[in-house]
Protein backbone atom coordinates (compact mmCIF):
# COMPACT_ATOMS: atom_id res chain seq x y z
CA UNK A 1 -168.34 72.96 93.24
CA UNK A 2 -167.46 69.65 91.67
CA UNK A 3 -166.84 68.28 95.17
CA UNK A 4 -170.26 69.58 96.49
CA UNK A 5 -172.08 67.75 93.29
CA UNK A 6 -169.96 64.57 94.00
CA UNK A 7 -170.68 64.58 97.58
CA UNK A 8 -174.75 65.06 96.74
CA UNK A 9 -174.22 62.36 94.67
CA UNK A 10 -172.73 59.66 96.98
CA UNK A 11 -175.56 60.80 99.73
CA UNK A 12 -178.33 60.04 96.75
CA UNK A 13 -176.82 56.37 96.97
CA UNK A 14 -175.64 55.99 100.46
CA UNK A 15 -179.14 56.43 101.34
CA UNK A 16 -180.96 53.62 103.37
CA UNK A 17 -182.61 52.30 100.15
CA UNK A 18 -179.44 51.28 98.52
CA UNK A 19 -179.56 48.13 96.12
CA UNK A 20 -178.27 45.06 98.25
CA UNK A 21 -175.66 43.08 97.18
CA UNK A 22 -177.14 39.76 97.71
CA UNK A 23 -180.30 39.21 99.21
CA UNK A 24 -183.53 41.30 99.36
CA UNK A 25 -182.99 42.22 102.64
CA UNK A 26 -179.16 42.52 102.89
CA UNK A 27 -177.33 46.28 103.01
CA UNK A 28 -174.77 47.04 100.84
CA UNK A 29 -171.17 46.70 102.27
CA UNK A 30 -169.90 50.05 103.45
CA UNK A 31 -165.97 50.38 101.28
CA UNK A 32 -163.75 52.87 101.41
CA UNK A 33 -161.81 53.71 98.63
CA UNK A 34 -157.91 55.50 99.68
CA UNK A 35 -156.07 57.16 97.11
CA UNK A 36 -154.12 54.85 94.82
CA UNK A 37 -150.50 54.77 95.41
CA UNK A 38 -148.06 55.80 92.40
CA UNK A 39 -144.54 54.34 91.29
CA UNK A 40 -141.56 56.58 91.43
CA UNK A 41 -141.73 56.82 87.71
CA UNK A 42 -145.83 57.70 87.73
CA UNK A 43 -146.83 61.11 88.28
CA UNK A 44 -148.18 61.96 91.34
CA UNK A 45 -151.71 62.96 89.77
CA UNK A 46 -152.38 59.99 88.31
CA UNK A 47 -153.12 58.39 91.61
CA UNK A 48 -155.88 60.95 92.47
CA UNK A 49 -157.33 60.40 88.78
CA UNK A 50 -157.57 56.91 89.31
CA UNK A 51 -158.97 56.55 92.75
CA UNK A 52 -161.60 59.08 92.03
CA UNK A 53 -162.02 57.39 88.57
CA UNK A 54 -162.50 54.02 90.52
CA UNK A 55 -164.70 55.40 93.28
CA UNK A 56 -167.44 56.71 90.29
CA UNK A 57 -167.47 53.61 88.91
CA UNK A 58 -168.38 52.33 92.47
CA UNK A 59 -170.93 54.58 92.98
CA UNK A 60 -172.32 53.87 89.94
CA UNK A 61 -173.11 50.23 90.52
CA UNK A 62 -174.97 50.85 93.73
CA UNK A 63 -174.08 47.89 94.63
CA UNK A 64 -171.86 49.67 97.85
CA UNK A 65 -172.00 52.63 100.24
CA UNK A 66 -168.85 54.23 99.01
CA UNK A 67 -166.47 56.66 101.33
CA UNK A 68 -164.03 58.57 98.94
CA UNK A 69 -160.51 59.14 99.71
CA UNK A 70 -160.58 62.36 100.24
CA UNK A 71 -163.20 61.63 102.99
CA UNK A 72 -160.53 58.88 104.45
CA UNK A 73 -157.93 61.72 104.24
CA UNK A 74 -159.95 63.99 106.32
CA UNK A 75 -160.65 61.60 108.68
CA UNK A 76 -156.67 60.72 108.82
CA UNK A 77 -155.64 64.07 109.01
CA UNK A 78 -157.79 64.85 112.25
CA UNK A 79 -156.53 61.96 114.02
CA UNK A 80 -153.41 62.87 112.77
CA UNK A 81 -153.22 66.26 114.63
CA UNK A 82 -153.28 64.69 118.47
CA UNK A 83 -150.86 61.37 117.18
CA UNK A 84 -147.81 60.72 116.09
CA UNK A 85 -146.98 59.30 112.35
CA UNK A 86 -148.43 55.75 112.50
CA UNK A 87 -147.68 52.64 109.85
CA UNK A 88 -149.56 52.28 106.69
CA UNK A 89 -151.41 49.36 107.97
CA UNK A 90 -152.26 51.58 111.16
CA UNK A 91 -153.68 54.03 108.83
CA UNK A 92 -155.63 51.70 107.29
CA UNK A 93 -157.38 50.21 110.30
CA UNK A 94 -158.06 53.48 111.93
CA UNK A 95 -159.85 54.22 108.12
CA UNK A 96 -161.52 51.19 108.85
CA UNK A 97 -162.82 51.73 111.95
CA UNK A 98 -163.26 55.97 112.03
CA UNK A 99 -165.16 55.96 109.23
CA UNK A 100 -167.17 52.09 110.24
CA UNK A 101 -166.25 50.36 106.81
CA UNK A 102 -166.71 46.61 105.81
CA UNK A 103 -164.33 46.55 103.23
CA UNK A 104 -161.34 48.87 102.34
CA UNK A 105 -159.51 49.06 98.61
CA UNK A 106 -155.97 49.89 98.22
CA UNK A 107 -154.88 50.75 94.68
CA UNK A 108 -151.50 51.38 93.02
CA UNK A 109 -149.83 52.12 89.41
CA UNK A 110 -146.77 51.65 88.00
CA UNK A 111 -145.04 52.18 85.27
CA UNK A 112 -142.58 49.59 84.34
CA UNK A 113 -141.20 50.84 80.17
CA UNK A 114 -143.72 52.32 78.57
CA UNK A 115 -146.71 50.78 79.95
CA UNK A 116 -148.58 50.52 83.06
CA UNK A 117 -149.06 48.38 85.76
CA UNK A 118 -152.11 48.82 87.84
CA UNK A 119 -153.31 46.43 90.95
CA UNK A 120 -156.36 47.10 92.92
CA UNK A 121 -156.69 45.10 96.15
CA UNK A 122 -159.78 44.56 98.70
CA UNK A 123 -159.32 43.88 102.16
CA UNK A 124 -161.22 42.87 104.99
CA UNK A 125 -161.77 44.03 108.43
CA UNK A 126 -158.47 42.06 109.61
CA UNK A 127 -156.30 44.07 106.47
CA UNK A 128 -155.61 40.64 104.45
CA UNK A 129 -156.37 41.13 101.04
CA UNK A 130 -159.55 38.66 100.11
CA UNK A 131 -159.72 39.96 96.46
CA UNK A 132 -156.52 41.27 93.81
CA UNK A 133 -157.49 42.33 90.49
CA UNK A 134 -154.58 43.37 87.83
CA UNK A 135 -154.63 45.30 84.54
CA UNK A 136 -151.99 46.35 82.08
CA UNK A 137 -152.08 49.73 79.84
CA UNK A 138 -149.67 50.37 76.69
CA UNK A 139 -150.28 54.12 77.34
CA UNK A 140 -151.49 56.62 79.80
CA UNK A 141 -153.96 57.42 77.55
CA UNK A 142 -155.15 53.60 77.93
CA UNK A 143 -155.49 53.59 82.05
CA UNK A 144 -159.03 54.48 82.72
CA UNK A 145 -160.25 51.60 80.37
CA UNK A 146 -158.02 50.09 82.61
CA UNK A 147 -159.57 50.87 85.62
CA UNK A 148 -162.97 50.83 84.07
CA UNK A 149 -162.30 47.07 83.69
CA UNK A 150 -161.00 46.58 86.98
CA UNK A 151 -164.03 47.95 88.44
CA UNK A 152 -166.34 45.91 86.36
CA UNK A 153 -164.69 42.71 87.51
CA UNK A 154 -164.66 43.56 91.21
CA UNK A 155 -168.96 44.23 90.68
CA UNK A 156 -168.95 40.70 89.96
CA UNK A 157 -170.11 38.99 92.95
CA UNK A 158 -167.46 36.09 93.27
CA UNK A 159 -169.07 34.66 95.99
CA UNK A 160 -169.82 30.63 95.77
CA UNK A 161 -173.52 30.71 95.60
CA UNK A 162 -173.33 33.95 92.42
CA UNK A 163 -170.51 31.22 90.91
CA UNK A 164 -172.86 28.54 91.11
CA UNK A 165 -175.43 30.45 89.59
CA UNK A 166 -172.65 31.78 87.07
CA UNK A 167 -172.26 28.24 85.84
CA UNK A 168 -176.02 27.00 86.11
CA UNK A 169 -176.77 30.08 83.50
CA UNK A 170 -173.38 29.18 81.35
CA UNK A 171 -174.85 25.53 81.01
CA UNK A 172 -178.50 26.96 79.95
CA UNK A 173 -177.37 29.19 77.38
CA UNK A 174 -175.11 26.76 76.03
CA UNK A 175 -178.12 24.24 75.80
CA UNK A 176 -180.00 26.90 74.24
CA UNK A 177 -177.55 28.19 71.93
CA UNK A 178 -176.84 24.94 70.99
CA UNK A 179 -180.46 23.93 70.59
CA UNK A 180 -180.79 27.43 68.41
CA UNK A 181 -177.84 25.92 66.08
CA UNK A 182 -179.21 22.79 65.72
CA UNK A 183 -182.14 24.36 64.47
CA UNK A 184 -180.72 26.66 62.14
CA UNK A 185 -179.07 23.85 60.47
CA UNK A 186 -181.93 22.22 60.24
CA UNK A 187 -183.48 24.71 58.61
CA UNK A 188 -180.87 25.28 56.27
CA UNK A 189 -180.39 21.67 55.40
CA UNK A 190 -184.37 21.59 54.63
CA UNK A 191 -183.81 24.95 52.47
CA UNK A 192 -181.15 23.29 50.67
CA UNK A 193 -182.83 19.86 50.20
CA UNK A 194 -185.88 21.81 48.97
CA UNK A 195 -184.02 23.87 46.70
CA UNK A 196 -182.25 20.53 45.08
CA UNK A 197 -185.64 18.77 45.04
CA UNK A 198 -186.84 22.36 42.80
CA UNK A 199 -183.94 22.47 40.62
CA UNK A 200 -183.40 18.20 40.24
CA UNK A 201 -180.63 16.95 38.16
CA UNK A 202 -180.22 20.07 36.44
CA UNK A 203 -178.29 21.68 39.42
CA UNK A 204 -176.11 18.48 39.68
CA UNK A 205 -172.28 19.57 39.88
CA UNK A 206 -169.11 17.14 41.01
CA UNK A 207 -169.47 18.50 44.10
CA UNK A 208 -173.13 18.49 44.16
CA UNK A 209 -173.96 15.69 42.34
CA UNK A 210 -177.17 14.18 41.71
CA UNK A 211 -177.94 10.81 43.56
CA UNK A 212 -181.08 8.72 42.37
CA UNK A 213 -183.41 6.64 44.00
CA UNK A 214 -181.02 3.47 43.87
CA UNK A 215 -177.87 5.45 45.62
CA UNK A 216 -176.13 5.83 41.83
CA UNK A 217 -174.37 9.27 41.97
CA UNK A 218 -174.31 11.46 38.42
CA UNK A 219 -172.42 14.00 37.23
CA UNK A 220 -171.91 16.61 34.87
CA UNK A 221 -169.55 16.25 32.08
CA UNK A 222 -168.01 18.94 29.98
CA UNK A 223 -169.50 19.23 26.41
CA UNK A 224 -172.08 16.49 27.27
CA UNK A 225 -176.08 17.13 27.45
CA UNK A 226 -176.23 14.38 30.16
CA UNK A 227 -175.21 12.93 33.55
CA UNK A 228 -173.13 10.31 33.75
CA UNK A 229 -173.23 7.54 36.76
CA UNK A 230 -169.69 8.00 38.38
CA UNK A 231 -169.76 3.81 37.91
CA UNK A 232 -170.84 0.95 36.40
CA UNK A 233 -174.58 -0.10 37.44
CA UNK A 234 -173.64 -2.33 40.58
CA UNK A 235 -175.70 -5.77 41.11
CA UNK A 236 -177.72 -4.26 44.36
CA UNK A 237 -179.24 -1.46 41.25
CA UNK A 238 -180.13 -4.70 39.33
CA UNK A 239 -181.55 -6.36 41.78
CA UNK A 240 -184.06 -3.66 42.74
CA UNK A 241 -184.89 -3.83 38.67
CA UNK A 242 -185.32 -7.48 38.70
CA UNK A 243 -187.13 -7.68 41.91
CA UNK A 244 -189.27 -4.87 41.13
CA UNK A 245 -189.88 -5.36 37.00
CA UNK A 246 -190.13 -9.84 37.24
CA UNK A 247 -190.07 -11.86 34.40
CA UNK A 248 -186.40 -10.71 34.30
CA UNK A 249 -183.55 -13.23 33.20
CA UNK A 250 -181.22 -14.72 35.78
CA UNK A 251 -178.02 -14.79 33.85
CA UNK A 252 -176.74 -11.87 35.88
CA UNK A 253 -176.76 -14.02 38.69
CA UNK A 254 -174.60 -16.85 37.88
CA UNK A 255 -171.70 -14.92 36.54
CA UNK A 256 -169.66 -18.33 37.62
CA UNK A 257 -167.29 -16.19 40.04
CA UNK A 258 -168.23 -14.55 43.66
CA UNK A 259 -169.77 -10.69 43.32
CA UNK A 260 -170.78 -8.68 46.06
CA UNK A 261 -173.47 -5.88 45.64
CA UNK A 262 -170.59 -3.40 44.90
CA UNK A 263 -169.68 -5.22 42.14
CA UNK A 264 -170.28 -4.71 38.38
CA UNK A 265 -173.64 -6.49 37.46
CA UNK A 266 -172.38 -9.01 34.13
CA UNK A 267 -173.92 -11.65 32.19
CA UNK A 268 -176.35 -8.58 30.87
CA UNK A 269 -177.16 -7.93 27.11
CA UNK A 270 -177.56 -4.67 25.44
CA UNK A 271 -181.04 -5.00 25.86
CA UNK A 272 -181.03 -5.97 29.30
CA UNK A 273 -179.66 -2.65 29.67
CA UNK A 274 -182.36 -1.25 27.63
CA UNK A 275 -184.94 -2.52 29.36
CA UNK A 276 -183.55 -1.47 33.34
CA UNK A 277 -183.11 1.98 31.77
CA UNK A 278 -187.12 2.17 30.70
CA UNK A 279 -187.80 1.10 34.40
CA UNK A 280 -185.87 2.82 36.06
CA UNK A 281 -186.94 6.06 34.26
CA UNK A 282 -190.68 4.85 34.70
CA UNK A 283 -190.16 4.92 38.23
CA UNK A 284 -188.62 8.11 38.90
CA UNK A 285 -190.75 10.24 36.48
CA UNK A 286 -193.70 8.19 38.84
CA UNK A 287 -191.98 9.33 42.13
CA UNK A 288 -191.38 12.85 40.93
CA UNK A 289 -188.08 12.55 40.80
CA UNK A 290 -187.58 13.21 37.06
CA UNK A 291 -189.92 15.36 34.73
CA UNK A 292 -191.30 14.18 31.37
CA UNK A 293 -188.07 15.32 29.59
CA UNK A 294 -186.14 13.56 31.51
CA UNK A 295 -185.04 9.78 31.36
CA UNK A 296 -181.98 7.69 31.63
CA UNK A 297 -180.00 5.34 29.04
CA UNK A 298 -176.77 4.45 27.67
CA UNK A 299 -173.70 6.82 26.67
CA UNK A 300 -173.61 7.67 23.19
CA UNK A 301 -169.80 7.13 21.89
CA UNK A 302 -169.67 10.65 21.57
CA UNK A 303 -170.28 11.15 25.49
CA UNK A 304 -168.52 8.13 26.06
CA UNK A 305 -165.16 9.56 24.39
CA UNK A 306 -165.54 13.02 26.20
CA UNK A 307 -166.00 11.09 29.38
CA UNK A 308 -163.17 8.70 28.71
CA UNK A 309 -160.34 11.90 28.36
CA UNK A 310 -158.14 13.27 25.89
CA UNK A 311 -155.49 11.14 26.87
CA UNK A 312 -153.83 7.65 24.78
CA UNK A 313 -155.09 4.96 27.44
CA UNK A 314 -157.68 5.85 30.63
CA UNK A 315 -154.81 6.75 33.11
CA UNK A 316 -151.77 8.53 30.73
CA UNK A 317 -150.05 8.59 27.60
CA UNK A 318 -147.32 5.53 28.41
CA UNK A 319 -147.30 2.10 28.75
CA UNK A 320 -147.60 -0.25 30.31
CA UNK A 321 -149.99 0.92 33.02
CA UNK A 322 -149.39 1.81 36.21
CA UNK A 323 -149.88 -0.14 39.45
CA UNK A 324 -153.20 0.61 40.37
CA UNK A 325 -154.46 1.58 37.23
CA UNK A 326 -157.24 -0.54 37.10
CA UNK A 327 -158.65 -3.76 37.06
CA UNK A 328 -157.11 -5.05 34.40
CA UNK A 329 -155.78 -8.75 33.00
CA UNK A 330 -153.62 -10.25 36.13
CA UNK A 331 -151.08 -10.80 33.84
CA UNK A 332 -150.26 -7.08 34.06
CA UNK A 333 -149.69 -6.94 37.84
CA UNK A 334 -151.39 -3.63 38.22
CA UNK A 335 -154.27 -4.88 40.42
CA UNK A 336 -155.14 -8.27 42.79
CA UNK A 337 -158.84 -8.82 41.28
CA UNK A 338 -159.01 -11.99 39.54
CA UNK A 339 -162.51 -10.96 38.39
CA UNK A 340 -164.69 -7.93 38.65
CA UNK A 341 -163.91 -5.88 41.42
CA UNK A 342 -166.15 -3.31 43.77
CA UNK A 343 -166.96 -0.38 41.57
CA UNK A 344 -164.99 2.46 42.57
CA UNK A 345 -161.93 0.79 43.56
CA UNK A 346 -159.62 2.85 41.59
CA UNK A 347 -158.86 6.27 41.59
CA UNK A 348 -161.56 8.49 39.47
CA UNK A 349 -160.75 10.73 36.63
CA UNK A 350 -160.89 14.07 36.29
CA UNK A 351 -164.78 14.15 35.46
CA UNK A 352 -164.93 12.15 38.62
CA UNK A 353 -165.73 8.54 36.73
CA UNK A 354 -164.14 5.42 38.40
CA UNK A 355 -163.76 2.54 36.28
CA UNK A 356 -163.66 4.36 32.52
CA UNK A 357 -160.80 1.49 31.89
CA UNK A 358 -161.23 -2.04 33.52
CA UNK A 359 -163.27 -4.42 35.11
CA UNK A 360 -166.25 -4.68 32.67
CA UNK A 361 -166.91 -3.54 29.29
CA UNK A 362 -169.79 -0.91 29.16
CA UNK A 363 -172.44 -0.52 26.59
CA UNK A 364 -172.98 2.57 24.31
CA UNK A 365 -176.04 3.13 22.78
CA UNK A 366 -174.59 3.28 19.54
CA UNK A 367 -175.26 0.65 16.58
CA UNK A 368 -171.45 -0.52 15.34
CA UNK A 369 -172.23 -1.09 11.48
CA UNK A 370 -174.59 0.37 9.54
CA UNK A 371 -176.64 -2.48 9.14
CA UNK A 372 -177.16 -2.97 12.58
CA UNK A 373 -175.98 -5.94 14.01
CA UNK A 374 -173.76 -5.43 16.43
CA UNK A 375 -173.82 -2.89 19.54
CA UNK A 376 -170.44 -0.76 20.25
CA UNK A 377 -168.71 -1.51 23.54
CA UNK A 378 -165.90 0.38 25.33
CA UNK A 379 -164.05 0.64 28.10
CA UNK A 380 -161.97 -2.76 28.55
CA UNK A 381 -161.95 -5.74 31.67
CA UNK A 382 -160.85 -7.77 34.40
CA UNK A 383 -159.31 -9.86 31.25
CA UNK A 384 -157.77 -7.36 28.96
CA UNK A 385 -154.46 -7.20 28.68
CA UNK A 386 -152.99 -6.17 25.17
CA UNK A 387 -152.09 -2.85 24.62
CA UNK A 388 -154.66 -2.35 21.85
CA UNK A 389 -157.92 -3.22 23.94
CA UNK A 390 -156.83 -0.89 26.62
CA UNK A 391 -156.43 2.12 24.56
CA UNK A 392 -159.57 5.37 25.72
CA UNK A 393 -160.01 4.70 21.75
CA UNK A 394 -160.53 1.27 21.07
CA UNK A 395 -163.92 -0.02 20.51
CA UNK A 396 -164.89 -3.47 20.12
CA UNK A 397 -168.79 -4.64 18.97
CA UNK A 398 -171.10 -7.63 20.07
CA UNK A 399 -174.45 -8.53 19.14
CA UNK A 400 -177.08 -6.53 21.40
CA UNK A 401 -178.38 -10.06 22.42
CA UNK A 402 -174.91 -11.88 23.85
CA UNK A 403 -174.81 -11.90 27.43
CA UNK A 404 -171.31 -12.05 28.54
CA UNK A 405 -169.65 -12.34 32.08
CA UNK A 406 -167.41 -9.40 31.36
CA UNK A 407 -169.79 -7.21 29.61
CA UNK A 408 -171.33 -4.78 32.22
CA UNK A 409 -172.69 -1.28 31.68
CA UNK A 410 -172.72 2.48 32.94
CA UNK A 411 -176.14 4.61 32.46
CA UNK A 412 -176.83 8.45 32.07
CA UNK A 413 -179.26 10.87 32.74
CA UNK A 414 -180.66 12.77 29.84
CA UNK A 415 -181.51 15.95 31.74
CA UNK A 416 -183.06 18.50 29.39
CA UNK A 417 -185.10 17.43 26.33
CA UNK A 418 -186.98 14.65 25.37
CA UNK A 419 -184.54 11.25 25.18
CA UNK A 420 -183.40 10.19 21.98
């Protein structure tokens, strides 16, 4: 019965209307399929299995006219009857041309340890093989995936013109695909930039950090309300304030050394500092870059210390300071600026800060004395180069008028709050 139904089957698809392999008017090739050959340590069954596993998969497709083996068998065994015992490649020709194929596949499995070996081969009208396909199982339970694969890659057309084609539709999906994930990341890069632009400076981690309309970067700091500007305002930030703001003094330009926009601007007083912090938070609270309760200004000592570190001087607890350090008095050896030098120079701290000791004092917002004269500065310079002026603690005091060429200073942004 089972033969009967696969026979009905293979006549439902040999039939004249049979899907071409190429072309609209092309017929399918006409294959045989003979039953795979076994090792001596395969069991006999297995090649039976295979072939009619094989042949179903054929069928399947519809991409062939398909002869069975049991078919090529019959055929065989007639001719067999009136001739004597001919070659295998005898037999294969008179399957060829008894039962009028175009194309004939030969299978075998071995078994070579525990797993198996299995080859499938197609050959032409003249017996030489024009196609091999291989496959490998760890188990017998694992050969028909086997097979199954084998099949699948032999309904591949592998002719030049499907390869072509093969190619032509790689290169357009890639194209696509790529155009698809340059678009996602676009999207995602506007989802993120939207989401910072919602949550502003408030969201603002060392990783994340906050970066203002000048380029300065700000970070968080532990047990501070604020952000602090990972450096010292540079003279390119200055001279956006003095361009923009006018009427502003031009000390900071004649410093009477070289600077380069990376450089600490100098030659500023406390209340040149003042007065680029008031602009600078007029025009980002006018570009909607910082709400009402937000503004920038100097470090408080109290921010200033956290920021500074726990530890006896700005890189450690010994001295005298290591090479590369900072930019400190040449006299030490521990740098080769003979003035300021490009902000960021030296290694940052842990908060991510560069420049919390050396190359220009900063500014705190603090009054010194209580009967306010002088304005609190810390941080040392390009000229200190006692042990006492480089300690995190030390903290020196100037009058909030003084413009000096080593006095610089570092800003933050209050985020939350009204400034104070």
């Amino acid at each position: 019965m089972k033969r009967l139904l696969f026979l009905l089957l293979c006549g439902l698809v040999f039939s004249p209307g049979g899907f071409p392999a190429r072309g609209a008017e092309a017929k399918p090739n006409k294959v045989g399929v003979m039953k795979f050959e076994v090792g001596e340590d395969s069991k006999a069954s297995l090649g039976k299995f295979l072939s009619e596993r094989f042949t179903y998969q054929l069928v399947g497709s519809k991409q062939y006219t398909v002869v069975d083996w049991e078919e090529i068998d019959r055929v065989l065994g007639m001719e067999n009857k009136s001739q004597t015992v001919v070659s295998a490649d005898e037999a294969r020709r008179m399957a060829i041309s008894k039962c009028g194929l175009d194309k004939l596949f030969l299978g075998r499995v071995d078994k070579l340890g525990t797993k198996y070996h299995l080859t499938v081969k197609l050959l032409g009208l003249d017996l030489r093989v024009e196609r091999m396909e291989l496959g490998v199982a760890d188990s017998e339970e694992k050969l028909p995936e086997t097979v199954d694969q084998i099949g699948a890659a032999f309904l591949v057309d592998n002719s030049d013109e499907a390869k072509a084609l093969r190619v032509a539709q790689q290169a357009q999906t890639a194209v696509a695909t790529a155009k698809a994930e340059k678009a996602r990341q676009e999207t995602q890069a506007q989802a993120k930039a939207e989401a910072q632009r919602k949550a502003g400076a408030t969201a603002a981690t060392r990783q994340s950090p906050w970066i203002n309309s000048l380029g300065m970067v700000f970070v968080p700091v532990a047990g501070t309300p604020v952000l602090f500007s990972v450096w010292d305002v540079r003279v390119k930030d200055y001279r956006a304030y003095a361009g923009a703001a006018g009427g502003v003094d031009n000390d900071w330009q004649s410093p009477g050394f070289t600077q380069g926009d990376a450089h600490p601007v100098v030659n500023v007083s406390w209340n040149d500092a003042q007065a680029f912090c008031r602009w600078l938070t007029g025009k980002e609270r006018g570009e909607g870059k910082l709400n009402e309760g937000q503004s920038y200004r100097l470090p408080r000592e109290v921010e200033w210390n956290q920021a500074v570190g726990s530890a006896k001087y700005p890189w450690g607890e010994s001295w005298p300071p290591p090479s590369g350090a900072g930019n400190y008095s040449s006299s030490l050896g521990v740098d080769n600026y003979e003035y300021t030098s490009p902000v960021g120079s030296f290694a940052a701290n842990p908060f991510g800060l560069y420049d919390m000791g050396g190359d220009v004092w900063q500014w705190c917002e603090d009054w010194y004395d209580s009967s306010q004269q002088y304005r609190v500065l810390r941080g040392a310079a390009w000229l200190s180069g006692g042990p006492g002026p480089l300690l995190s603690s030390y903290r020196p005091y100037i009058s909030p008028g003084l413009r000096v060429t080593y006095i610089g200073f570092r800003v933050v942004l209050v985020v939350g709050g009204s400034a104070r």
